[in-house]
C-alpha atoms as a PDB file:
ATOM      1  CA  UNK A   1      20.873  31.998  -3.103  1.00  0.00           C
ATOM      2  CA  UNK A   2      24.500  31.625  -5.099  1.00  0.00           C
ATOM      3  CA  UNK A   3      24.253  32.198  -8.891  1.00  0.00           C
ATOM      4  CA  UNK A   4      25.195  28.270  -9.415  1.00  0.00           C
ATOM      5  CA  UNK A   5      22.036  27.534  -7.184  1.00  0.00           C
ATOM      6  CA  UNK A   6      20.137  30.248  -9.362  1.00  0.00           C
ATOM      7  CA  UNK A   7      21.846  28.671 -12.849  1.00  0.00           C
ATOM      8  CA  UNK A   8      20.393  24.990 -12.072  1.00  0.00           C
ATOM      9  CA  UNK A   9      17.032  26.105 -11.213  1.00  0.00           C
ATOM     10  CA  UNK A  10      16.687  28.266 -14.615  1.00  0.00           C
ATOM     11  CA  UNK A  11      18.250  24.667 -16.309  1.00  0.00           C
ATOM     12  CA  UNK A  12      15.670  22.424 -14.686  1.00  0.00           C
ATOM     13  CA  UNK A  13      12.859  25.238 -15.493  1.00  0.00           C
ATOM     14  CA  UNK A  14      14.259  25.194 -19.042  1.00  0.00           C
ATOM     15  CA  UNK A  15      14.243  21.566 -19.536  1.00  0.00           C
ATOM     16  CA  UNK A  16      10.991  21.000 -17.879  1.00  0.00           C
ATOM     17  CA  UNK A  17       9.856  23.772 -20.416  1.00  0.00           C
ATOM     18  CA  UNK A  18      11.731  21.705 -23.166  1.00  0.00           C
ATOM     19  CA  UNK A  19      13.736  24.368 -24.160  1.00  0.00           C
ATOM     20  CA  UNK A  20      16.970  23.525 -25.504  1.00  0.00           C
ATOM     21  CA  UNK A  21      19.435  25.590 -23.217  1.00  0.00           C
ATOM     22  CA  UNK A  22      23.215  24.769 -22.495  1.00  0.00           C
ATOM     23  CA  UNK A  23      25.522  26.224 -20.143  1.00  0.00           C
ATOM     24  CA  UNK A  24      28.701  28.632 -21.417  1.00  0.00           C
ATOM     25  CA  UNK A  25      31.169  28.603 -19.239  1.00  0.00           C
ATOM     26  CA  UNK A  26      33.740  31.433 -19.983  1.00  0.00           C
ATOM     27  CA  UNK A  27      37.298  31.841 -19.258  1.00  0.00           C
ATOM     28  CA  UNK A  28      40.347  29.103 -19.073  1.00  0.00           C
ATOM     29  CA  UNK A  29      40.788  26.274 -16.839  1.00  0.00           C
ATOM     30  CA  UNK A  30      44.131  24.655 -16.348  1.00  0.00           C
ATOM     31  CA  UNK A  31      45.337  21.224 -15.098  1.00  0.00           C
ATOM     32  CA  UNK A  32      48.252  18.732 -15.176  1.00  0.00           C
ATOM     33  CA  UNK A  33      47.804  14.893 -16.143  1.00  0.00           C
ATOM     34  CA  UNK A  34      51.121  13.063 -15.958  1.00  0.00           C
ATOM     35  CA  UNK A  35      53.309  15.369 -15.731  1.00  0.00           C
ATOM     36  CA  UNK A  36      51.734  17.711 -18.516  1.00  0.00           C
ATOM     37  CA  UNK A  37      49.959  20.935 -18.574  1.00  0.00           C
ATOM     38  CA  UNK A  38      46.948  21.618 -20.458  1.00  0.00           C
ATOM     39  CA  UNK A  39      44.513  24.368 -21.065  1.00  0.00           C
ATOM     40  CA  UNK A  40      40.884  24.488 -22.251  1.00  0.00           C
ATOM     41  CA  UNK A  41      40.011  27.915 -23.308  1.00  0.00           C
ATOM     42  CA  UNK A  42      36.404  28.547 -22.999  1.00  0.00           C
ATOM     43  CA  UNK A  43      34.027  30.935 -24.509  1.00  0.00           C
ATOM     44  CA  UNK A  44      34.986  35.080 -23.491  1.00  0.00           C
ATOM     45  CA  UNK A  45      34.828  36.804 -20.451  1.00  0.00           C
ATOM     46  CA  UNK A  46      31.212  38.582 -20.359  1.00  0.00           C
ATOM     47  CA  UNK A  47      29.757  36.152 -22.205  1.00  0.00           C
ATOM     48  CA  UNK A  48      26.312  35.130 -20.647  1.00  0.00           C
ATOM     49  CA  UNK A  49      26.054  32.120 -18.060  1.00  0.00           C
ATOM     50  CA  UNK A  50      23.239  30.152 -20.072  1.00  0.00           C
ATOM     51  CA  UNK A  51      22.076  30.416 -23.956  1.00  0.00           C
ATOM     52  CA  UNK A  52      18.584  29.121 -24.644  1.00  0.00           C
ATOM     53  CA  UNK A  53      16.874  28.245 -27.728  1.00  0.00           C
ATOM     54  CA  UNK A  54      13.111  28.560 -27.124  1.00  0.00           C
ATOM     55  CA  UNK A  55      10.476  28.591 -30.027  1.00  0.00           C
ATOM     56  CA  UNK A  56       8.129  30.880 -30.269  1.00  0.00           C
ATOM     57  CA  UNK A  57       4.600  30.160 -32.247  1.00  0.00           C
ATOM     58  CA  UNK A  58       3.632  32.631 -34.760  1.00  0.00           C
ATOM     59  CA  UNK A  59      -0.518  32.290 -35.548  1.00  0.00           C
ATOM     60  CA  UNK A  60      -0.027  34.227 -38.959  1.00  0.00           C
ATOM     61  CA  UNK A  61       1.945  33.812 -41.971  1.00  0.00           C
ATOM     62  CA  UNK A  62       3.611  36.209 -44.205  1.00  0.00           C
ATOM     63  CA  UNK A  63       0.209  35.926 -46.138  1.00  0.00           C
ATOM     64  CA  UNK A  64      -2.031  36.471 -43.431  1.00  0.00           C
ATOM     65  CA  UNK A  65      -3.032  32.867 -43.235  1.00  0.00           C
ATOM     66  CA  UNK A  66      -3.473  30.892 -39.947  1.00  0.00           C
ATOM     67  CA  UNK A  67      -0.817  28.831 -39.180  1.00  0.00           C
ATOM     68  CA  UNK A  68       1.473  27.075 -36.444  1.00  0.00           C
ATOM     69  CA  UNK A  69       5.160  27.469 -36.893  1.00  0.00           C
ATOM     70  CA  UNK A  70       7.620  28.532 -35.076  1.00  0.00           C
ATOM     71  CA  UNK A  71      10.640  30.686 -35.239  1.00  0.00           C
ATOM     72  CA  UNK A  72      13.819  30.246 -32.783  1.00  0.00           C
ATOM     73  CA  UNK A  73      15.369  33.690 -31.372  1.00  0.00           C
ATOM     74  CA  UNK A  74      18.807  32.760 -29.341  1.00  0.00           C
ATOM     75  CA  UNK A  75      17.751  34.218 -25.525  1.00  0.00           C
ATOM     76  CA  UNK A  76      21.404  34.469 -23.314  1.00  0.00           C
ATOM     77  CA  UNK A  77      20.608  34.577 -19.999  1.00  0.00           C
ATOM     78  CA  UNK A  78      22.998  36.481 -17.347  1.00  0.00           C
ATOM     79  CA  UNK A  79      22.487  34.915 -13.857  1.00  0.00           C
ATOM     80  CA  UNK A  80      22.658  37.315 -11.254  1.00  0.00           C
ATOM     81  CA  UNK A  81      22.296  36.826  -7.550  1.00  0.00           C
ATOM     82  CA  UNK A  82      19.803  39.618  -6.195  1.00  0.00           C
ATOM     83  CA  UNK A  83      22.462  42.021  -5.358  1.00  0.00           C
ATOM     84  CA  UNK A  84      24.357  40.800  -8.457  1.00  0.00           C
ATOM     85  CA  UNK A  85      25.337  44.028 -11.367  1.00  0.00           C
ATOM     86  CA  UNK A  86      27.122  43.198 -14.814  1.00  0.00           C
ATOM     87  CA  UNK A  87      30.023  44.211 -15.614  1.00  0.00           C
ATOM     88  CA  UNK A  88      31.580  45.881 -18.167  1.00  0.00           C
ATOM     89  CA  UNK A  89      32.345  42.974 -20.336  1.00  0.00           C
ATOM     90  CA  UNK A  90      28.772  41.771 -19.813  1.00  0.00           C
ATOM     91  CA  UNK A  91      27.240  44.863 -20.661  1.00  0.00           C
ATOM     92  CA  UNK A  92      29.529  44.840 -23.842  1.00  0.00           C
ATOM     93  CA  UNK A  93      28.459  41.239 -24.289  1.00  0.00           C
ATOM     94  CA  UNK A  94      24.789  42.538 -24.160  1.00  0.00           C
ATOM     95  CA  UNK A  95      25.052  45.189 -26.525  1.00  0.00           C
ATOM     96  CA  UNK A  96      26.811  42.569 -29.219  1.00  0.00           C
ATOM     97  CA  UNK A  97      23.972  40.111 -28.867  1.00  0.00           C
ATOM     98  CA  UNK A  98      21.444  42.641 -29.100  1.00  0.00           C
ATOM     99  CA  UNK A  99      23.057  43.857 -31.988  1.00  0.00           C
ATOM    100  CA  UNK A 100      22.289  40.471 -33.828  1.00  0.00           C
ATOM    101  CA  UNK A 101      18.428  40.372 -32.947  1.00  0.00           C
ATOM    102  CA  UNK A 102      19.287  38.199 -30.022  1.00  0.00           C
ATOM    103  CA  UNK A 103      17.234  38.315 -26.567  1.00  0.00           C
ATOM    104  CA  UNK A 104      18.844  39.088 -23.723  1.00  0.00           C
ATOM    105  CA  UNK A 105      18.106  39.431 -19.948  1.00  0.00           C
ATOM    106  CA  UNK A 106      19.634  39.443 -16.345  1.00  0.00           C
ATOM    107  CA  UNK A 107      17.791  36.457 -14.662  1.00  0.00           C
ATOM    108  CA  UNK A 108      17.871  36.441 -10.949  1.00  0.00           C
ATOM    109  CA  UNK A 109      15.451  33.555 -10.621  1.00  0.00           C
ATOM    110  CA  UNK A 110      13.184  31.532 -12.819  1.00  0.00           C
ATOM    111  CA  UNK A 111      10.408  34.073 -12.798  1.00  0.00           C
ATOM    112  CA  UNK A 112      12.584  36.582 -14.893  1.00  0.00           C
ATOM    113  CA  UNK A 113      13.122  33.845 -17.550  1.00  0.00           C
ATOM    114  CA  UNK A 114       9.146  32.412 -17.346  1.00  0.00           C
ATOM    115  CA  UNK A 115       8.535  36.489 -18.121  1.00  0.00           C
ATOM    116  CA  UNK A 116      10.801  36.506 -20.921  1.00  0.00           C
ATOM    117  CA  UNK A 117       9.685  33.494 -22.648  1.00  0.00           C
ATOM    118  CA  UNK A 118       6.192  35.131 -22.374  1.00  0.00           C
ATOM    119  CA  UNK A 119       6.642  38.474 -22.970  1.00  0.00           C
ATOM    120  CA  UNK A 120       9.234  39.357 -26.316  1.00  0.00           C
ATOM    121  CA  UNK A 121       6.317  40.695 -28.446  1.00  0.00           C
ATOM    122  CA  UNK A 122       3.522  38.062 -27.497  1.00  0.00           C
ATOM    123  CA  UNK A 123       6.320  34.989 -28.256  1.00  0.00           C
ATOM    124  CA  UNK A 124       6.021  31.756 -26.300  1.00  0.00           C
END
């Protein structure tokens, strides 16, 4: 399977989830319209294919009190073919993200992002 095929499976999954997710596209595109050139920068090389905002209930407040809230922690998602590896600007990427308290993973199917949203430290 291509990563594109692997990218709109995790997007259905996420919306039939109803996790807000959207798509970052990195790099620069370029095109002519009448006679003019134009560029549309996008977000940096290595940055992660999709960024997902999924909320995770919490059954205990800061008082020890029963409750239902939730609390959103940004998950980036690198799509990866099976034979797929990261590379250095990805891993750099990674480590940046992290750095923030982010979630991060290499998703080569929807499996690896249905264990993330239930795994992270019993969030989902």
């Amino acid at each position: 399977m291509k990563e594109t095929q692997i990218s709109r499976a995790i997007m259905d999954y996420l919306a039939a989830r109803r996790v807000f997710a959207v798509r970052m596209n990195s790099g620069m595109r370029i095109g002519e319209h009448n006679g003019k050139k134009w560029a549309i920068h996008m977000n940096a090389p290595g940055t992660a294919d999709i960024l997902a905002f999924p909320e995770w209930e919490r059954g205990v407040d800061d008082h020890g009190n029963w409750c239902s809230y939730a609390k959103i922690v940004p998950l980036w998602i690198e799509v990866k073919t099976e034979k797929g590896k990261q590379s250095d600007l990805q891993k750099s990427f990674q480590a940046q993200v992290e750095k923030q308290n982010h979630d991060y993973i290499i998703a080569r199917g929807i499996d690896d992002v249905e264990r993330a949203l239930q795994g992270a430290g019993g969030r989902a």
